[in-house]
Protein backbone atom coordinates (compact mmCIF):
# COMPACT_ATOMS: atom_id res chain seq x y z
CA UNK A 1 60.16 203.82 208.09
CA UNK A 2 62.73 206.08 206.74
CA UNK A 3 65.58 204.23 205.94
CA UNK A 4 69.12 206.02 204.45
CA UNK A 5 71.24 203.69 202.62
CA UNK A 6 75.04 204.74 202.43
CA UNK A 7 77.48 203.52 199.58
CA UNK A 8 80.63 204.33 198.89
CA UNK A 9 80.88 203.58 195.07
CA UNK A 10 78.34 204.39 192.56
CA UNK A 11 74.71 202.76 193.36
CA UNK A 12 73.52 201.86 190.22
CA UNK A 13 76.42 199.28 189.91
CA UNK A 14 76.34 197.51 193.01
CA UNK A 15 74.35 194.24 192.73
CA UNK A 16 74.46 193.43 196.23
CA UNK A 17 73.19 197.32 197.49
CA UNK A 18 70.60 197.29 194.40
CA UNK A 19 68.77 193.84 195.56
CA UNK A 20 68.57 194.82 199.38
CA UNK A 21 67.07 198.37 198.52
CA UNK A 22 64.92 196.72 196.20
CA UNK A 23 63.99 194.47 199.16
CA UNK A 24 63.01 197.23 201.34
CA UNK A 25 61.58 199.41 199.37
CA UNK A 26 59.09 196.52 198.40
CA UNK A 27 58.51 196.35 201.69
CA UNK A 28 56.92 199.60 201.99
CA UNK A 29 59.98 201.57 203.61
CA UNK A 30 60.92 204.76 201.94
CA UNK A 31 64.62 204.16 200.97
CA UNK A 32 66.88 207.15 200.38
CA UNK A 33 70.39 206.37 198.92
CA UNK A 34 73.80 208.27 199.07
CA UNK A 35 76.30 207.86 197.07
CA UNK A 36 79.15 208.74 195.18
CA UNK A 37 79.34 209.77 191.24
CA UNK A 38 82.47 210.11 189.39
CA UNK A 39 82.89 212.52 186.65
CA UNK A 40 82.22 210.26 183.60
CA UNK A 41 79.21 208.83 185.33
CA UNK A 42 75.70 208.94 184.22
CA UNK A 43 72.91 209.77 186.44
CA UNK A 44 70.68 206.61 186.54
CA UNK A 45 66.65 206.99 188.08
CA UNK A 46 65.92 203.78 190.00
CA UNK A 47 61.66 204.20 190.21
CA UNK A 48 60.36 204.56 193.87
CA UNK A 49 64.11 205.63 195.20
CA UNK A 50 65.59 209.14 195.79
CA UNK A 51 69.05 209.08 195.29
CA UNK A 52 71.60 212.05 196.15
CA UNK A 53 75.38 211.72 194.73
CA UNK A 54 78.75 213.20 195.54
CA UNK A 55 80.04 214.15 192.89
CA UNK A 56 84.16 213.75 192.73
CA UNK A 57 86.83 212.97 190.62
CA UNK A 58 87.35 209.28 190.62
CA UNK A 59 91.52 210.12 190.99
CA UNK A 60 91.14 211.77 194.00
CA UNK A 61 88.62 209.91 195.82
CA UNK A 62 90.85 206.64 195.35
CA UNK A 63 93.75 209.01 196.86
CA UNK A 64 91.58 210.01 199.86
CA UNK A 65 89.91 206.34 200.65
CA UNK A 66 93.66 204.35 200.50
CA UNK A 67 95.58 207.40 202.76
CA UNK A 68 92.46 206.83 205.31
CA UNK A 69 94.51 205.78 208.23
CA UNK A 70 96.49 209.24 208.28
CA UNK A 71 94.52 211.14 205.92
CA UNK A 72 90.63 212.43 207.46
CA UNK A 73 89.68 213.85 204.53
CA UNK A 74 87.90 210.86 203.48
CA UNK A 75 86.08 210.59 206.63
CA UNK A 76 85.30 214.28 206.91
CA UNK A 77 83.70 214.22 203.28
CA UNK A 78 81.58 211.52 204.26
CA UNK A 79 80.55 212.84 207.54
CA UNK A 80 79.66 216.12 206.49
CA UNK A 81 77.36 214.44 204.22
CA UNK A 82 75.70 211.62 206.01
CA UNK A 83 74.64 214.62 208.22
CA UNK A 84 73.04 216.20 205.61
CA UNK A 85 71.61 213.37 204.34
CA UNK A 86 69.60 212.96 207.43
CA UNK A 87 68.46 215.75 208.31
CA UNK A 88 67.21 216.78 204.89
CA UNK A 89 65.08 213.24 204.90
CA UNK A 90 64.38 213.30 208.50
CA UNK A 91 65.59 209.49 208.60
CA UNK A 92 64.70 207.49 211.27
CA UNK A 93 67.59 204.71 210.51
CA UNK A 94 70.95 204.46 208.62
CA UNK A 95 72.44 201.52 206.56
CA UNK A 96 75.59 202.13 205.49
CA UNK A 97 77.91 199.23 203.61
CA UNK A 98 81.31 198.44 204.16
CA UNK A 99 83.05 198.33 207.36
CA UNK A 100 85.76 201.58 206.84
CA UNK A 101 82.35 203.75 206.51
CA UNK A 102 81.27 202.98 210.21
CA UNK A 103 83.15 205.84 211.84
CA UNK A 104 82.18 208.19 210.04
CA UNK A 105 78.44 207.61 209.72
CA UNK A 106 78.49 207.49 213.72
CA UNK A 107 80.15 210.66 213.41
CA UNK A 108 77.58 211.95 211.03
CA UNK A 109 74.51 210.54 212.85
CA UNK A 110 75.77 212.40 216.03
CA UNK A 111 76.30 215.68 214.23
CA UNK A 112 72.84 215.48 212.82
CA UNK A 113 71.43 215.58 216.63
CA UNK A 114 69.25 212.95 215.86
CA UNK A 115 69.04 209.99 217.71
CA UNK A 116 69.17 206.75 214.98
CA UNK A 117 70.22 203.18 214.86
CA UNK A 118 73.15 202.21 212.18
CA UNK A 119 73.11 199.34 210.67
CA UNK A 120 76.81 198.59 209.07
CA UNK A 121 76.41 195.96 205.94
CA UNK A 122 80.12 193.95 205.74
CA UNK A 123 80.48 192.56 201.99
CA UNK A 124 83.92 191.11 202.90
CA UNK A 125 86.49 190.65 206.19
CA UNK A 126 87.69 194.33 204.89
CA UNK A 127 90.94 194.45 207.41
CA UNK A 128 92.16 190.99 206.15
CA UNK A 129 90.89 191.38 202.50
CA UNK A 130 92.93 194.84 201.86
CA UNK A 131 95.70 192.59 202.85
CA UNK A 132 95.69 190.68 199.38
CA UNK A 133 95.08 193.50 197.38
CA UNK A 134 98.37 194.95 195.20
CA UNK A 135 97.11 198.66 195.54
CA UNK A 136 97.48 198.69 199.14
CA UNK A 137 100.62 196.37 199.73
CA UNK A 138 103.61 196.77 197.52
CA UNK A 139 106.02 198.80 197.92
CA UNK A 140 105.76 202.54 198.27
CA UNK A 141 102.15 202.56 198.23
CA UNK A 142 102.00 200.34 201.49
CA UNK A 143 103.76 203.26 203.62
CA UNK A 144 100.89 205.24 202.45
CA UNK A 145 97.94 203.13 202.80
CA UNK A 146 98.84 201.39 205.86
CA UNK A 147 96.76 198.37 205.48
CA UNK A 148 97.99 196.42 208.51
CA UNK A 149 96.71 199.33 210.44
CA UNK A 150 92.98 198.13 209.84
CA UNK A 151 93.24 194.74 211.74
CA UNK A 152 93.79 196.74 214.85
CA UNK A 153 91.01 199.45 214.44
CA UNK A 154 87.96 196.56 213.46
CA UNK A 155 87.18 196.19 216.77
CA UNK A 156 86.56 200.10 217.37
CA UNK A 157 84.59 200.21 213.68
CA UNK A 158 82.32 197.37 214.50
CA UNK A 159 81.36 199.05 217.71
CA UNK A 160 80.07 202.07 216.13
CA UNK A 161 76.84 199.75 214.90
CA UNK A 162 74.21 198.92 216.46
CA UNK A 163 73.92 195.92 213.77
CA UNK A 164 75.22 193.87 211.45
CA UNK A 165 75.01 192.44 208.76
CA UNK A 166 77.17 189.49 207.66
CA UNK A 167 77.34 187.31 204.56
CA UNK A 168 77.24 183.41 206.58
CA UNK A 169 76.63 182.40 209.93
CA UNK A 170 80.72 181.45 210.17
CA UNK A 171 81.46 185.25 210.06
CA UNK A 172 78.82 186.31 212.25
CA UNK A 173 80.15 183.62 214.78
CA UNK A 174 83.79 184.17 214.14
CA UNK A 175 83.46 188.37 215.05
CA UNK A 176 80.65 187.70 217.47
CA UNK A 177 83.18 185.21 219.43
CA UNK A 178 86.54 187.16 218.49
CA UNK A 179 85.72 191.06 220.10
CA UNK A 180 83.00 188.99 222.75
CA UNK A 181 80.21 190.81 220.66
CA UNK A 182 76.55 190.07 221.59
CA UNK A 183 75.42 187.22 218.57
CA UNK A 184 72.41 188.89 218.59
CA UNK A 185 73.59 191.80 217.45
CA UNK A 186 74.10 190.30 213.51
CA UNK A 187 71.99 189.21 210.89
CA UNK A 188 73.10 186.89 207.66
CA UNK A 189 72.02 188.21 204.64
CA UNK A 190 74.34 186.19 202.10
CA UNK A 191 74.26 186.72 198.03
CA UNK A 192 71.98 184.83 197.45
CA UNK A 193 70.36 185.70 193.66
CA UNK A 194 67.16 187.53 193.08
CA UNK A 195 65.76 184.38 190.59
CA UNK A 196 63.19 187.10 188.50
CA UNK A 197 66.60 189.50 188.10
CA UNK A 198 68.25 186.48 186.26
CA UNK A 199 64.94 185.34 184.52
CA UNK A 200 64.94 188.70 182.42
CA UNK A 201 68.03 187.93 180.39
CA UNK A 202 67.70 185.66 177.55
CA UNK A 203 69.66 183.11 176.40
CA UNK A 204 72.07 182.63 173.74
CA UNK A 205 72.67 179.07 173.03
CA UNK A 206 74.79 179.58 170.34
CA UNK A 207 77.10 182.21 171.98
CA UNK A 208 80.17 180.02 171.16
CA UNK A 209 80.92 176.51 169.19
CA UNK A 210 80.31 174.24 171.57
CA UNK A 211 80.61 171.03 169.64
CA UNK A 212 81.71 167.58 171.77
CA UNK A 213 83.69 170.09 174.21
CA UNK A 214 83.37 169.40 177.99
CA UNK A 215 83.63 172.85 179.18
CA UNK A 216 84.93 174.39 182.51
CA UNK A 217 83.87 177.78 183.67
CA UNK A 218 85.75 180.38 185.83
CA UNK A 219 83.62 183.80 186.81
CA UNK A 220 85.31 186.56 188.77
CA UNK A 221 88.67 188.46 189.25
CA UNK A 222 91.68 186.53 188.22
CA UNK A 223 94.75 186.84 190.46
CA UNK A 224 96.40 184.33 192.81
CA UNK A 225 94.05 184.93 195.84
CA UNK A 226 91.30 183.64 194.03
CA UNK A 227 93.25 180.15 193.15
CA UNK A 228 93.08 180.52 189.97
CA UNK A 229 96.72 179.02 189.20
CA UNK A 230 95.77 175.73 190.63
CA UNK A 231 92.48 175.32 188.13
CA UNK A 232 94.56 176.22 185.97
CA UNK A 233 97.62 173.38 186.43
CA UNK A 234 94.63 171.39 187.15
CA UNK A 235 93.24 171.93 183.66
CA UNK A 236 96.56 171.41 182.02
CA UNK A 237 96.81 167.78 183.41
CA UNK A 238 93.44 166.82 182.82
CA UNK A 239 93.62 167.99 179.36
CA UNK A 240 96.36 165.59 178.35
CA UNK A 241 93.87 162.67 179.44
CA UNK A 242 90.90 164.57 177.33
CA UNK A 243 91.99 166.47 174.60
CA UNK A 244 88.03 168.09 174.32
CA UNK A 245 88.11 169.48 177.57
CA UNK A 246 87.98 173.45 177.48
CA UNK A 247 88.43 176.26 179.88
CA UNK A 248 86.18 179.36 179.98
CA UNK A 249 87.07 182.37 182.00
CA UNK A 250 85.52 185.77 182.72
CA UNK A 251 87.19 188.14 184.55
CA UNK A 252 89.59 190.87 184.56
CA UNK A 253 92.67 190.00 185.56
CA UNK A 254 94.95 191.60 188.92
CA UNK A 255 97.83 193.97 187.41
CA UNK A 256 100.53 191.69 189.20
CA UNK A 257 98.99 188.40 188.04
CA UNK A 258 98.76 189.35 184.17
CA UNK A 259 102.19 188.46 183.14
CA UNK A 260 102.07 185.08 185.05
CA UNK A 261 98.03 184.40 183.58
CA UNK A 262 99.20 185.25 180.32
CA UNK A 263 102.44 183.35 180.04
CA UNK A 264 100.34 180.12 181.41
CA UNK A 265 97.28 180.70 178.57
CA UNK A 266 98.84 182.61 175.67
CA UNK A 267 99.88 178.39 174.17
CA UNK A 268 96.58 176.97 174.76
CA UNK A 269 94.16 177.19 172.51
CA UNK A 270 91.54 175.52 174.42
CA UNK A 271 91.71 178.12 176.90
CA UNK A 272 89.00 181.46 176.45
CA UNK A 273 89.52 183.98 178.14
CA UNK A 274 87.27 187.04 178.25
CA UNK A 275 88.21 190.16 180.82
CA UNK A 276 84.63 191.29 180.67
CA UNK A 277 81.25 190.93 179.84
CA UNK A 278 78.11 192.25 180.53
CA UNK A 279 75.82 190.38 183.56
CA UNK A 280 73.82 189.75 180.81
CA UNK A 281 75.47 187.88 178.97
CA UNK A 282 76.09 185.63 182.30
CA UNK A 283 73.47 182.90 181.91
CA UNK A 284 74.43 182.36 178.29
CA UNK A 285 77.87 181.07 178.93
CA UNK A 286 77.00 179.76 182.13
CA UNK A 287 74.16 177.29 179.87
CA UNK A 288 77.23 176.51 177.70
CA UNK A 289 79.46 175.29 180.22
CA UNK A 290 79.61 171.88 182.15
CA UNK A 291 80.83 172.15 185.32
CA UNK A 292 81.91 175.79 187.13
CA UNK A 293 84.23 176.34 189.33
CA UNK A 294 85.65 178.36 192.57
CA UNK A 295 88.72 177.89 193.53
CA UNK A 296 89.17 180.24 196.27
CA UNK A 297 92.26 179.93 198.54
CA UNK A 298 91.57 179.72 202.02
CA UNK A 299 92.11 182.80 204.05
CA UNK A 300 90.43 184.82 206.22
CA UNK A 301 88.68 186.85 204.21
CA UNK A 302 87.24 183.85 201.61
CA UNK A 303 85.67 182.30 205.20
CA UNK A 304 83.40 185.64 205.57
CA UNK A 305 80.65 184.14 202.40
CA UNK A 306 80.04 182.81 199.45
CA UNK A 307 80.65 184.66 196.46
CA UNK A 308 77.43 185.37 194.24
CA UNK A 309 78.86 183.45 191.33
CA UNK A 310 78.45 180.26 193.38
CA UNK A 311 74.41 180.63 193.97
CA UNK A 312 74.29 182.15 189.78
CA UNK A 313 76.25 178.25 188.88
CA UNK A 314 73.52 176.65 191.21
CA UNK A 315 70.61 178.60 189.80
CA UNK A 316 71.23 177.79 186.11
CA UNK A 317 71.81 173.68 187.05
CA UNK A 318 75.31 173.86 186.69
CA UNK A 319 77.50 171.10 189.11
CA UNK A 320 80.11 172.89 191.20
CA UNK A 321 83.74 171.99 192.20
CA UNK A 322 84.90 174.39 195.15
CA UNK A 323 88.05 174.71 197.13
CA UNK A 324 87.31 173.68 200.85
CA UNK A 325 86.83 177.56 202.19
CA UNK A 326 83.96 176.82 205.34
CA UNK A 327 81.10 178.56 203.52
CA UNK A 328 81.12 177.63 200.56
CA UNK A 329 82.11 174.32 201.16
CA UNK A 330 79.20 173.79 203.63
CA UNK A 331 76.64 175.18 201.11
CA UNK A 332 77.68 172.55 198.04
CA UNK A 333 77.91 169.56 200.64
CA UNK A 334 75.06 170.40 202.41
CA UNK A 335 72.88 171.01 199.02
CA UNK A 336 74.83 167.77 197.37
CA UNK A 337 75.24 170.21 194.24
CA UNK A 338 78.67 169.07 193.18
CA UNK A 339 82.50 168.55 194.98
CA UNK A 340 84.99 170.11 197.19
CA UNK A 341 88.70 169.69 196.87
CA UNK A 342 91.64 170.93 198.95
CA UNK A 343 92.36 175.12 197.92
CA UNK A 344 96.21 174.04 197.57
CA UNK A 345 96.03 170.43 195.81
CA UNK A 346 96.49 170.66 192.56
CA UNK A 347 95.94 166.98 192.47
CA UNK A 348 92.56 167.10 194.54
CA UNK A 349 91.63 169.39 192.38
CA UNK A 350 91.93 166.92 189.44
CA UNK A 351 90.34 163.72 191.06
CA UNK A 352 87.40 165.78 192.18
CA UNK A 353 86.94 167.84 188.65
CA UNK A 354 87.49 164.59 186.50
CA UNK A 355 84.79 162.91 188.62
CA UNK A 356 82.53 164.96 187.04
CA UNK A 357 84.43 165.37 183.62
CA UNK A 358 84.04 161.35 183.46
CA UNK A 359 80.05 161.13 184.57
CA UNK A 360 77.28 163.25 182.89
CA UNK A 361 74.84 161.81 184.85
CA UNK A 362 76.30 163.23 187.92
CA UNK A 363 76.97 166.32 186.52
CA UNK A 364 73.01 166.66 186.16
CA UNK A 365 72.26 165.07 189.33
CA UNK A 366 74.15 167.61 191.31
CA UNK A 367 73.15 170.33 188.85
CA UNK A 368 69.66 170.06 189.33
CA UNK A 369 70.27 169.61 193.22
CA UNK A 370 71.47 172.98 193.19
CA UNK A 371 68.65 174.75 191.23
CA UNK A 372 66.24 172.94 193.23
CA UNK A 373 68.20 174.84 196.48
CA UNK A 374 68.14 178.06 194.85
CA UNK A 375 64.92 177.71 194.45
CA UNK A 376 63.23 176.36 197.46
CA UNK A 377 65.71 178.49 199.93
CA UNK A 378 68.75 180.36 199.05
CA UNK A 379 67.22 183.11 197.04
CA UNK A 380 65.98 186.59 197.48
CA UNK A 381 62.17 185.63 198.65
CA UNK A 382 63.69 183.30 201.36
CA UNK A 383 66.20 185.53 202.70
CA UNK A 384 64.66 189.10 202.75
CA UNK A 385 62.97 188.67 206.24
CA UNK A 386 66.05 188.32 207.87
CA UNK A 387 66.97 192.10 205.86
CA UNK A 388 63.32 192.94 206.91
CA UNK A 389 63.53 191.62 210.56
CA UNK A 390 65.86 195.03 211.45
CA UNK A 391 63.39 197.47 210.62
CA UNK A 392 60.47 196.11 211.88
């Protein structure tokens, strides 16, 4: 089968987009990609894939996608395109990620006169996730973006698919039972880790001092929405009972959260903070730490999956605390890899984290409990039939 896969971002960056057309293209599909390159971009060649790119200036598509609910230039560009797209591969099926691209792949699937299926790939609960993000809600830039204008238009977007796919079986059931969709209609492909991917990086044991520290690790976006102020009071008070405890954390941090991050870390010297590293680089800090955390608050948009860090703590034997967002919490209870706490109690947080802190042999019990999941079902191998199941 003929299969176009549609990505609005570059390719060659996107993990999640990267493992499933790796998945079908394995599975003897020819996969065709479009996506976008920006101007300081570098063409990469991903063997067995033919990739076409629109090229634009990085300043002007981020103008184009955030004015969407006025502005149809955004939708026009990508119509024009997906049209294009398949009619010069003669596809027999579209995949297109992300849930704002769904109108105007329909759009560009009827232009092209041929008759195809689209499957529409949701990473996140887009209408309630552009809620949290800074770009689209302070003041000016909300008048222009609109964001409260996308929680009344998901019901129109989700009806221009003839699939879907979902990261957990809660957000499958939540839009299935919400707009009275068929349940049929969606698959759950979660991010789960592609265990050979991982295998290829070495590790570093000695990529920082670890002496008789008990470490905690953080790995993600830092800002509010991801709860990181609570680990953080959380740390604060269990370090006066410990003074070896440390705190790792990778991520870049959210324009409006840096003063507040900072202000909280800049005294603590036990506190490491990185705003990026290279994937890499991932299982050799992750092998340094003790017990990794996500602290998600609970919203909407944080009961659509579980992030991919979760599954890359479990792989590497790591014990997990997690706030109690439904996912998530289900996979660490359900696995017995480690804890869940309340996403608002700071003190939760602490009972549950010192726990562990207090009880090495835990920590490895529930560490190894979640490798051996990883392993035996929430990886790659397990998962792709369900990806594999549409296109049959």
């Amino acid at each position: 089968m003929k299969i176009g896969v549609v990505v609005d971002n570059e390719f060659f960056t996107d993990i999640r987009v990267r493992t499933e057309v790796d998945i079908l293209k394995n599975a003897g599909h020819e996969v065709f990609v479009l996506h976008l390159m920006f101007e300081t971009s570098k063409k990469v060649n991903v063997e067995g894939i033919e990739t076409k790119a629109i090229s634009i200036e990085r300043k002007k598509k981020d103008f184009i996608y955030a004015t969407m609910n006025w502005n149809p230039s955004y939708e026009k560009l990508w119509s024009s395109n997906i049209t294009e797209f398949i009619n010069n591969y003669n596809l027999d099926v579209l995949h297109v990620h992300d849930l704002y691209m769904a109108k105007c792949s329909r759009k560009g699937i009827e232009k092209s006169k041929r008759n195809i299926d689209l499957t529409l790939d949701l990473h996140e609960n887009y209408p309630y996730a552009i809620q949290l993000y800074e770009w689209a809600t302070k003041f000016p830039r909300n008048l222009l973006v609109q964001p409260n204008k996308w929680l009344k238009k998901e019901r129109e977007y989700l009806k221009y698919a003839d699939k879907i796919v979902v990261l957990s079986d809660y957000f499958a059931n939540y839009l299935s039972q919400k707009f009275n969709i068929n349940r049929d209609k969606f698959v759950v492909y979660p991010n789960v880790p592609n265990i050979d991917y991982f295998a290829s990086f070495d590790i570093n044991k000695s990529i920082l001092d670890k002496g008789d520290k008990v470490t905690l690790f953080y790995f993600g976006a830092v800002a509010k929405r991801r709860g990181i102020y609570t680990m953080i009071e959380g740390y604060k008070l269990l370090k006066k009972d410990n003074d070896k405890l440390q705190l790792l954390i990778i991520g870049p941090v959210d324009k409006k959260d840096k003063a507040k991050f900072n202000s909280l870390i800049k005294s603590e010297k036990d506190i490491i903070h990185y705003e990026w590293k290279d994937m890499s680089d991932f299982p050799s800090y992750v092998y340094y730490s003790d017990i990794c955390i996500s602290p998600l608050e609970k919203n909407p948009q944080h009961e659509s999956g579980v992030a991919n860090k979760v599954y890359q703590y479990m792989l590497y034997s790591k014990p997990v605390v997690v706030s109690n967002c439904g996912p998530q919490s289900d996979l660490i209870e359900s696995t017995n890899s480690g804890l869940v706490y309340k996403h608002d109690s700071v003190k939760d947080f602490v009972s549950k984290t010192k726990l562990l802190i207090d009880n090495s042999n835990l920590r490895e019990d529930y560490g190894e409990n979640g490798r051996e999941a990883i392993y035996n079902k929430y990886n790659v191998k397990f998962f792709d039939k369900y990806l594999l199941g549409l296109y049959k």
